[in-house]
Protein backbone atom coordinates (compact mmCIF):
# COMPACT_ATOMS: atom_id res chain seq x y z
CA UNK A 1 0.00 0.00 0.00
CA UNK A 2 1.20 3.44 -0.64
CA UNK A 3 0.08 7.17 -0.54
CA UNK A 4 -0.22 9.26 -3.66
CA UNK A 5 0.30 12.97 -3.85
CA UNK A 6 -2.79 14.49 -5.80
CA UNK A 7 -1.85 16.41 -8.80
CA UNK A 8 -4.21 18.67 -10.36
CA UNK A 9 -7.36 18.06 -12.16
CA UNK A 10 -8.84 18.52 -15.36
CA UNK A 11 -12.34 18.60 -16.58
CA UNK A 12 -13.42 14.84 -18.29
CA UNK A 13 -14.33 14.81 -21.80
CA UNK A 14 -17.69 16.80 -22.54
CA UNK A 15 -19.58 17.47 -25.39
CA UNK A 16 -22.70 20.01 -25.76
CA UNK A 17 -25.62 18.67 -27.13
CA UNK A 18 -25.84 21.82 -29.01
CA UNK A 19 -22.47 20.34 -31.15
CA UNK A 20 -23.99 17.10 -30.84
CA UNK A 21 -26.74 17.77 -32.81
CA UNK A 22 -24.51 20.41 -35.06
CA UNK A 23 -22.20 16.84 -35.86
CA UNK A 24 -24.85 14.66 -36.06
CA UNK A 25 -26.27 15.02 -39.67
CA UNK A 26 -22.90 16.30 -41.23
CA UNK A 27 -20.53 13.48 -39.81
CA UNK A 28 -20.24 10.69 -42.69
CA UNK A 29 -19.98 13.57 -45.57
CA UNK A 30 -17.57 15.35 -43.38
CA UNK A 31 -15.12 12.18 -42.73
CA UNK A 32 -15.87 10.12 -46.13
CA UNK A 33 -13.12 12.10 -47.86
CA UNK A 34 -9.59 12.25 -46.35
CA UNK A 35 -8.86 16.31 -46.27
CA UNK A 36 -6.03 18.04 -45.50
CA UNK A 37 -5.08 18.55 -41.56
CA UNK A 38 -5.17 22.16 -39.85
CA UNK A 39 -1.64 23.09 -40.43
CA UNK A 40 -0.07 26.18 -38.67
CA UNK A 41 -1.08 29.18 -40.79
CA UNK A 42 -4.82 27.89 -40.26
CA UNK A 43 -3.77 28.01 -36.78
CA UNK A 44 -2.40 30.99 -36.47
CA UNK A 45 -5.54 32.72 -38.33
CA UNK A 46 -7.51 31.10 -34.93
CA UNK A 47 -5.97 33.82 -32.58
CA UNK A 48 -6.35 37.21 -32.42
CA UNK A 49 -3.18 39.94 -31.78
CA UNK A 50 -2.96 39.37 -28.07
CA UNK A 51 -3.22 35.29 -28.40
CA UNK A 52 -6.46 34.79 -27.39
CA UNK A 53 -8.33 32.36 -29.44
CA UNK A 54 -11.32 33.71 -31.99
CA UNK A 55 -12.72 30.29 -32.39
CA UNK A 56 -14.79 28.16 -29.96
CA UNK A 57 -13.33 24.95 -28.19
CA UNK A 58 -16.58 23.34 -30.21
CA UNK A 59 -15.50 24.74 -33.86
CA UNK A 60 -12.10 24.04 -33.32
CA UNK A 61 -12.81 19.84 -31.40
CA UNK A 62 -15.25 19.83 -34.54
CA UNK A 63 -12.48 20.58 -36.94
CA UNK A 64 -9.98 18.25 -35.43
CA UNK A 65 -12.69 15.63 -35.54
CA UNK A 66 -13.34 16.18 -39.29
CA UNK A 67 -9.34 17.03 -40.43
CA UNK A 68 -6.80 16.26 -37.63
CA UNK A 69 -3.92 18.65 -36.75
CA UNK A 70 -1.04 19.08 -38.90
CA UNK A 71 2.69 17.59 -36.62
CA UNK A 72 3.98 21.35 -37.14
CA UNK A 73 0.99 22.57 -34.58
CA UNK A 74 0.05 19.56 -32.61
CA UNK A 75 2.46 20.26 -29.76
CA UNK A 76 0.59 23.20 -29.07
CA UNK A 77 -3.03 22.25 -29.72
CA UNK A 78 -2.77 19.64 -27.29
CA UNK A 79 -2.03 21.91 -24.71
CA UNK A 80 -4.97 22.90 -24.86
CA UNK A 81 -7.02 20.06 -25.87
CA UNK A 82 -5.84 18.32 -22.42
CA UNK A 83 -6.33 21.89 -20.44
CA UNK A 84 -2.71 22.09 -19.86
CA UNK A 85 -4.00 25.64 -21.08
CA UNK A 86 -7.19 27.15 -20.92
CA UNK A 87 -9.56 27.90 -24.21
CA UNK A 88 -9.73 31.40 -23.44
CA UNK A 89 -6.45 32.37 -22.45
CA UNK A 90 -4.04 34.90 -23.87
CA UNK A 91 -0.06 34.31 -24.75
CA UNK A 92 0.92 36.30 -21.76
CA UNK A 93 -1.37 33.92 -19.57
CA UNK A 94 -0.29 31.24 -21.09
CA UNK A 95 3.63 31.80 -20.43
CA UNK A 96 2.80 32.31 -16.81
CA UNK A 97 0.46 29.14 -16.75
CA UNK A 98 3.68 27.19 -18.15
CA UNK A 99 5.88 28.51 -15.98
CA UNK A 100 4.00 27.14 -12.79
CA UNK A 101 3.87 24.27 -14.54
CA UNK A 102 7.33 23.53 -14.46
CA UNK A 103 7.63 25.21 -10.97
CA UNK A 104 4.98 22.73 -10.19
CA UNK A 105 6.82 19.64 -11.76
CA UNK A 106 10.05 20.59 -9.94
CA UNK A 107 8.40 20.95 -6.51
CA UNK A 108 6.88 16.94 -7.30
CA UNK A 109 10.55 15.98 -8.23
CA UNK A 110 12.00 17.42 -4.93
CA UNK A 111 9.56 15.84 -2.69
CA UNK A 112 9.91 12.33 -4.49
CA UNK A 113 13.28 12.64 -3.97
CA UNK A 114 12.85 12.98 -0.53
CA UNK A 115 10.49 10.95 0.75
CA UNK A 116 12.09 8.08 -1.93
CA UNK A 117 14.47 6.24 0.97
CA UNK A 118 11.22 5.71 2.92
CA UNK A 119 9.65 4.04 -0.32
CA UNK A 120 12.56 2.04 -0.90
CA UNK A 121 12.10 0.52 3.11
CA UNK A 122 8.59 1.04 3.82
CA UNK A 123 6.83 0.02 0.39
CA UNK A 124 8.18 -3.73 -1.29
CA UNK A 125 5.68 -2.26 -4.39
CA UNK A 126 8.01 0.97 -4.88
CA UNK A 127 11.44 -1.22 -5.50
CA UNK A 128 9.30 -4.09 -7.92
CA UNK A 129 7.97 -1.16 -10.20
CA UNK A 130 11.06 0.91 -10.30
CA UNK A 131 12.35 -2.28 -11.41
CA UNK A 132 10.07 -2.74 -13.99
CA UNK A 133 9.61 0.51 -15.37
CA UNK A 134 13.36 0.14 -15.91
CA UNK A 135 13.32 -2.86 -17.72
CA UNK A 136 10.25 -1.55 -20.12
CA UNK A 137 11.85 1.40 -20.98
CA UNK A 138 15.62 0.00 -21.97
CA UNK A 139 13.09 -2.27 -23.79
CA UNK A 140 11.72 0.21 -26.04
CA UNK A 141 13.92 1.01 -29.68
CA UNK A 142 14.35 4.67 -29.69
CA UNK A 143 16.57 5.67 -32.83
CA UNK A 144 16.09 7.01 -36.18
CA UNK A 145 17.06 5.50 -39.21
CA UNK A 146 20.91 7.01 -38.86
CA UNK A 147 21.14 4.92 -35.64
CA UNK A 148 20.71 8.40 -33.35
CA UNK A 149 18.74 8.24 -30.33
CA UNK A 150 15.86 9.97 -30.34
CA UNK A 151 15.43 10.45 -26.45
CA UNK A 152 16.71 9.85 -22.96
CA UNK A 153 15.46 6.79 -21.47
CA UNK A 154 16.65 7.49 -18.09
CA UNK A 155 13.86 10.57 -18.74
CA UNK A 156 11.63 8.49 -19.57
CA UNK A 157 12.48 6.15 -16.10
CA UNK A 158 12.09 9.50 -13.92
CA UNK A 159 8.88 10.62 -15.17
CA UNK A 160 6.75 7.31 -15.06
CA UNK A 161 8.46 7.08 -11.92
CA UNK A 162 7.08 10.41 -10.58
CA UNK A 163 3.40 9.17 -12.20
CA UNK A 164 3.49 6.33 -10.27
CA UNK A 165 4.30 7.90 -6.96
CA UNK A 166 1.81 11.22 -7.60
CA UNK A 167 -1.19 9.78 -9.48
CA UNK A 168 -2.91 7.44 -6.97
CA UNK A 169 -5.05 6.90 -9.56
CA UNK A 170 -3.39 5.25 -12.30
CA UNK A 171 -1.05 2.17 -11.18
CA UNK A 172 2.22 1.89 -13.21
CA UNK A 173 1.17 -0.77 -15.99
CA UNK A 174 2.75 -2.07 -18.95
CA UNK A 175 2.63 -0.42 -21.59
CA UNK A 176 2.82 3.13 -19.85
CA UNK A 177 6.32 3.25 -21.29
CA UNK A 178 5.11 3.11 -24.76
CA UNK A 179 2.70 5.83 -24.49
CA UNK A 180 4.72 7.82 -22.84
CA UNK A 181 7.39 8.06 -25.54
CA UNK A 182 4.84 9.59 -28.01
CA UNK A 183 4.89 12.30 -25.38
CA UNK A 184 8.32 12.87 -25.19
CA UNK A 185 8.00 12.77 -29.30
CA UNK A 186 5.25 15.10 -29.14
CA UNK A 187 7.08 18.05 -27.08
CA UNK A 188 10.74 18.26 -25.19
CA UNK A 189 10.59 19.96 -21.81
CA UNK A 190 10.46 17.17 -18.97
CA UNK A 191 7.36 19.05 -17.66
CA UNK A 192 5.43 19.87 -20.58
CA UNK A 193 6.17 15.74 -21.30
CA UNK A 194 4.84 14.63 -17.58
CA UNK A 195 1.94 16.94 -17.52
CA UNK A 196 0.71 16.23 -20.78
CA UNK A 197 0.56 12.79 -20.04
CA UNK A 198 -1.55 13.19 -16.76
CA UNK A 199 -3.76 15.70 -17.97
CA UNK A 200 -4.18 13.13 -20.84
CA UNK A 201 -5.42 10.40 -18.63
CA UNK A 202 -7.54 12.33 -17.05
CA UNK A 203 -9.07 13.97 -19.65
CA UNK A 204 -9.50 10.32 -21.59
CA UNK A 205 -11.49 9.47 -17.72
CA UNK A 206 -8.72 7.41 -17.20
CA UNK A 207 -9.98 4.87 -20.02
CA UNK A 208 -6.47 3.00 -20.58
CA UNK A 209 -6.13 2.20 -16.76
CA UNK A 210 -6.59 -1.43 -16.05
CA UNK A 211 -8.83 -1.38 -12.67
CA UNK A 212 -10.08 2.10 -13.48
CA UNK A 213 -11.23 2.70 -17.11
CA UNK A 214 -10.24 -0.57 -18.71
CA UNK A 215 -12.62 -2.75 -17.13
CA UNK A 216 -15.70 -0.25 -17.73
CA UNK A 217 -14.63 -0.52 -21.09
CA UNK A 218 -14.50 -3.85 -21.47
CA UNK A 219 -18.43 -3.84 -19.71
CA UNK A 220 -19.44 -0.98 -22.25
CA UNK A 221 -18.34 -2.75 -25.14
CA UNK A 222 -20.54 -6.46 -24.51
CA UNK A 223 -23.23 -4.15 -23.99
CA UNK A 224 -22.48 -2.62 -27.39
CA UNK A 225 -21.90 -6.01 -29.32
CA UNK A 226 -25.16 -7.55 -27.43
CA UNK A 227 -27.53 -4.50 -29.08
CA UNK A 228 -25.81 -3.83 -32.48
CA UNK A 229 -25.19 -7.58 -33.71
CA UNK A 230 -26.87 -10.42 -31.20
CA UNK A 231 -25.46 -13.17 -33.47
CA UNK A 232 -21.99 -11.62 -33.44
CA UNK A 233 -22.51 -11.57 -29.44
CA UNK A 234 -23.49 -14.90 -29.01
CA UNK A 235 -21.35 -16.45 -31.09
CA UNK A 236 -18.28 -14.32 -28.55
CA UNK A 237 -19.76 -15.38 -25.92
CA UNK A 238 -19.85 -19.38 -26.74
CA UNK A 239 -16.27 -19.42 -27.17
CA UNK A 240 -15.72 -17.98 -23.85
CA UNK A 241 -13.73 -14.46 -22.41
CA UNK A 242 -13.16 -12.91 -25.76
CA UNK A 243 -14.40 -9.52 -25.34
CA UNK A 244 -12.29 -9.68 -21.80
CA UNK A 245 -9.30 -10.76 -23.53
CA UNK A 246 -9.53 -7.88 -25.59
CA UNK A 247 -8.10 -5.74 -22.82
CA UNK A 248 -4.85 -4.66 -24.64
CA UNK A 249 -6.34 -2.44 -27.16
CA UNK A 250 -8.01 -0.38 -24.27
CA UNK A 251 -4.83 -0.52 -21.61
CA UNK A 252 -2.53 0.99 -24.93
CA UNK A 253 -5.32 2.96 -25.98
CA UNK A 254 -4.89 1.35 -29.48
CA UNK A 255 -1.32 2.36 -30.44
CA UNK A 256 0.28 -0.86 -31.49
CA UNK A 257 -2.95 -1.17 -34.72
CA UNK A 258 -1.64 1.88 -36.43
CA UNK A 259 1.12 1.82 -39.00
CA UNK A 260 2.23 5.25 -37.69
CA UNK A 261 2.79 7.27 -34.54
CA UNK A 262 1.23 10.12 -36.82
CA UNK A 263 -2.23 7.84 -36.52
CA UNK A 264 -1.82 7.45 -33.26
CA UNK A 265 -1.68 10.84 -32.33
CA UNK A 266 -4.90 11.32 -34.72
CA UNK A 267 -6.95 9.58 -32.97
CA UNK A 268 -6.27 10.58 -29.53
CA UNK A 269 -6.82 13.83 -30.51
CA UNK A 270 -10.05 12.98 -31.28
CA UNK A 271 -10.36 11.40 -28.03
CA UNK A 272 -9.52 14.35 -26.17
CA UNK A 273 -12.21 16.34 -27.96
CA UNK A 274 -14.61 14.28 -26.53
CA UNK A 275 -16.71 13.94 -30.06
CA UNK A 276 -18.35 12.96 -31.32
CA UNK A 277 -19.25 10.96 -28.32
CA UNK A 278 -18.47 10.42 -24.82
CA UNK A 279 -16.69 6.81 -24.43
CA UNK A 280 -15.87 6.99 -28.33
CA UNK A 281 -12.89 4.62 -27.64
CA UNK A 282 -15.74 1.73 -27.01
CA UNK A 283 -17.21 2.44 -30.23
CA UNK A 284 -13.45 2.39 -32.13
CA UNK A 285 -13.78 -1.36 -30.64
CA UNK A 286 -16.50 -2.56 -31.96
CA UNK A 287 -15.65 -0.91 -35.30
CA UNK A 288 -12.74 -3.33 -35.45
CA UNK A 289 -14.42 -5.85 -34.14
CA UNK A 290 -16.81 -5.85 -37.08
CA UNK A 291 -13.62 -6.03 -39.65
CA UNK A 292 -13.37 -9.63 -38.73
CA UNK A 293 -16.74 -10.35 -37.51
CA UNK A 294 -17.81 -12.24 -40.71
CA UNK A 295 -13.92 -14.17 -41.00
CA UNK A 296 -14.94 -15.11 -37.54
CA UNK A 297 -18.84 -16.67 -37.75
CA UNK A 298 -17.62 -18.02 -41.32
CA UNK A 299 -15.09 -20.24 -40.07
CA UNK A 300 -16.55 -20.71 -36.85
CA UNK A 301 -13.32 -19.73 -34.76
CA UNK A 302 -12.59 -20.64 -31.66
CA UNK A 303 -11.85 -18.16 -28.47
CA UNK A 304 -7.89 -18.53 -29.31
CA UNK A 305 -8.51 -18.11 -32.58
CA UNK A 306 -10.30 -15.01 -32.78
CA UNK A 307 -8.10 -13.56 -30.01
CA UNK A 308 -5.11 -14.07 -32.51
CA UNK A 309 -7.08 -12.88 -35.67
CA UNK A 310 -7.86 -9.34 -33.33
CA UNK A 311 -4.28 -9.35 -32.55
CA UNK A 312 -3.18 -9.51 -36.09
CA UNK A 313 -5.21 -6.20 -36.65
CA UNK A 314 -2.61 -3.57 -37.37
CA UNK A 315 -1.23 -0.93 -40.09
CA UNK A 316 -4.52 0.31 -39.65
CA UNK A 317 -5.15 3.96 -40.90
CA UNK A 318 -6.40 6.55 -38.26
CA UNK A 319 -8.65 8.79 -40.95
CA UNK A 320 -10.34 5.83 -41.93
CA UNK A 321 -10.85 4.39 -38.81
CA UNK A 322 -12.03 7.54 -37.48
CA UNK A 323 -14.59 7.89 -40.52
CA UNK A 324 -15.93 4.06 -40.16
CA UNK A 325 -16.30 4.12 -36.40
CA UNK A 326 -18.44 7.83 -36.77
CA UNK A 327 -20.53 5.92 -38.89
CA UNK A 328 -21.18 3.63 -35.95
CA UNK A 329 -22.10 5.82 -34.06
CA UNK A 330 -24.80 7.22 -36.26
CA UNK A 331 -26.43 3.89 -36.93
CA UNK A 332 -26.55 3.59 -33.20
CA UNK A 333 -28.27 7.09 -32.62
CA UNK A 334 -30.91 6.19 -35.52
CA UNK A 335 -31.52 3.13 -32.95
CA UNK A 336 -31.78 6.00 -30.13
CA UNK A 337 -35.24 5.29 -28.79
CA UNK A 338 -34.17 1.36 -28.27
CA UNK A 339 -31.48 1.74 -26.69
CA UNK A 340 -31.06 0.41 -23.18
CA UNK A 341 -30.85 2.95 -20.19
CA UNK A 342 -27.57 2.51 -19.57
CA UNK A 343 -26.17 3.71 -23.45
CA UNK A 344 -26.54 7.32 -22.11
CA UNK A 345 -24.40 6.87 -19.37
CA UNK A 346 -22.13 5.25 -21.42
CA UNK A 347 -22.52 7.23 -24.57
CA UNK A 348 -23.71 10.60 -23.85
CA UNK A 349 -27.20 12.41 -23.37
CA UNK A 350 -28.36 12.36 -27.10
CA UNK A 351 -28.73 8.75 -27.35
């Protein structure tokens, strides 16, 4: 057992019914054509002279949903997307917001430091984790094509270190060390890279947590398969824990289907915009889920089987993903009035 030290908090994922309903018509013509992504004179034209933003948080989540963000102004769009910085702040406010930020992150450091000989005595958990986050992270092939490394594990060590002691919440796991390096990819300052990442679970309601979001996941997406295609569900549920087993793609929040990190980052942007529906990971699922679904009932797999076949789903494309799993969601909302009680918990208010 251990204590955490609470680190700030961030609004969960919300989305207005008013944008709802603005989305809901629009969404297939919107993503059935790959456009370009916002790229940073687009950006730019979004602020006015003192940095304040002209646009709304639900025109700009809406245009991320439809386009993406361009790598050039990612690294700043998150910032805001995971309220690292407010919607309606200014440059000025901004450069003072990041500079508690690090004060912030240096003040965590310093007390982990000190209190760490206690941890090492007192807590047998501290000493296995630090042990394993070491060995995931000198695990993980960090170098360009040249051979140059691309970043400093021992970083990389410190901050999921610092995660696991602050964030009582979310339990070093596996797989931590692999998201985390799309962080340290996506900006450079050690504090811009540790808050990002906390901000990010907590604005994703900690989905890719094993006893936190994982499981509800896991619940939310039966549910899903059960109303959409009985058959489908029955057949899953013959051949024993298969939706269970499906755990990875939840606890890694999808990253090893993609064929790129660029994908990846796509669609957890589109996570953290909290559109076009709450839970939208669940519905990404099921999406791929129906990609094999006929394979499956066809040749009448068996639990191991079809675990394998979903493992074997990768070099997947984000936009298209995206576009196919949007469509879901609008053949579930035409099924609105059917739906069981639950779906707008799970889903959001306009189902």
């Amino acid at each position: 057992m251990r204590k955490g030290i609470s680190t700030e908090k961030v609004e969960g994922p919300t989305s207005s019914e008013e944008n709802i309903v603005g989305l809901r018509a629009s969404i297939s013509t919107l993503l059935s054509m790959k456009k370009l992504p916002i790229d940073s004179s687009e950006w730019q034209s979004y602020f006015d002279e003192s940095g304040q933003l002209l646009k709304s948080k639900e025109f700009i989540s809406a245009k991320i949903l439809e386009r993406g963000l361009d790598p050039s102004v990612r690294s700043e769009a998150w910032k805001f997307l995971t309220g690292y910085y407010s919607w309606r702040s200014s440059c000025d406010e901004r450069l003072t917001v990041d500079s508690m930020r690090r004060k912030s992150y240096e003040s965590l450091c310093n007390m982990c430091e000190k209190i760490q000989p206690l941890l090492e005595t007192e807590h047998r958990d501290f000493m296995e984790v630090r042990n394993i986050i070491k060995s995931d992270v000198q695990r993980l092939y960090i170098k360009d094509a040249q051979g140059n490394t691309l970043v400093d594990k021992s970083q990389l060590e410190k901050i999921l270190l610092l995660n696991y002691v602050c964030n009582v919440k979310a339990e070093y796991q596996q797989g931590f060390h692999e998201m985390l390096l799309l962080f340290r990819l996506l900006v450079e300052k050690e504090h811009e890279i540790y808050w990002l990442f906390q901000f990010f679970l907590q604005k994703t309601e900690n989905s890719c947590i094993m006893n936190v979001g994982v499981e509800k996941n896991l619940i939310m997406l039966r549910a899903l398969i059960a109303f959409m295609d009985p058959t489908f569900a029955k057949h899953l549920e013959e051949k024993g824990r298969v939706v269970q087993s499906l755990f990875p793609w939840f606890c890694l929040f999808f990253q090893r289907v993609f064929k790129s990190f660029d994908d990846v980052w796509r669609l957890w942007e589109v996570f953290l915009t909290g559109l076009p529906c709450r839970n939208f990971q669940v519905i990404v699922a099921y999406t791929m889920l129906q990609t094999v679904r006929d394979q499956i009932l066809r040749e009448d797999m068996n639990g191991d089987d079809i675990l394998m076949l979903c493992n074997n789903i990768v070099d997947l494309d984000a936009d298209e993903l995206i576009s196919k799993s949007c469509n879901t969601y609008e053949v579930l909302l035409k099924y609105k009035d059917k739906v069981p009680k639950e779906f707008k918990e799970f889903f959001g208010q306009s189902l």
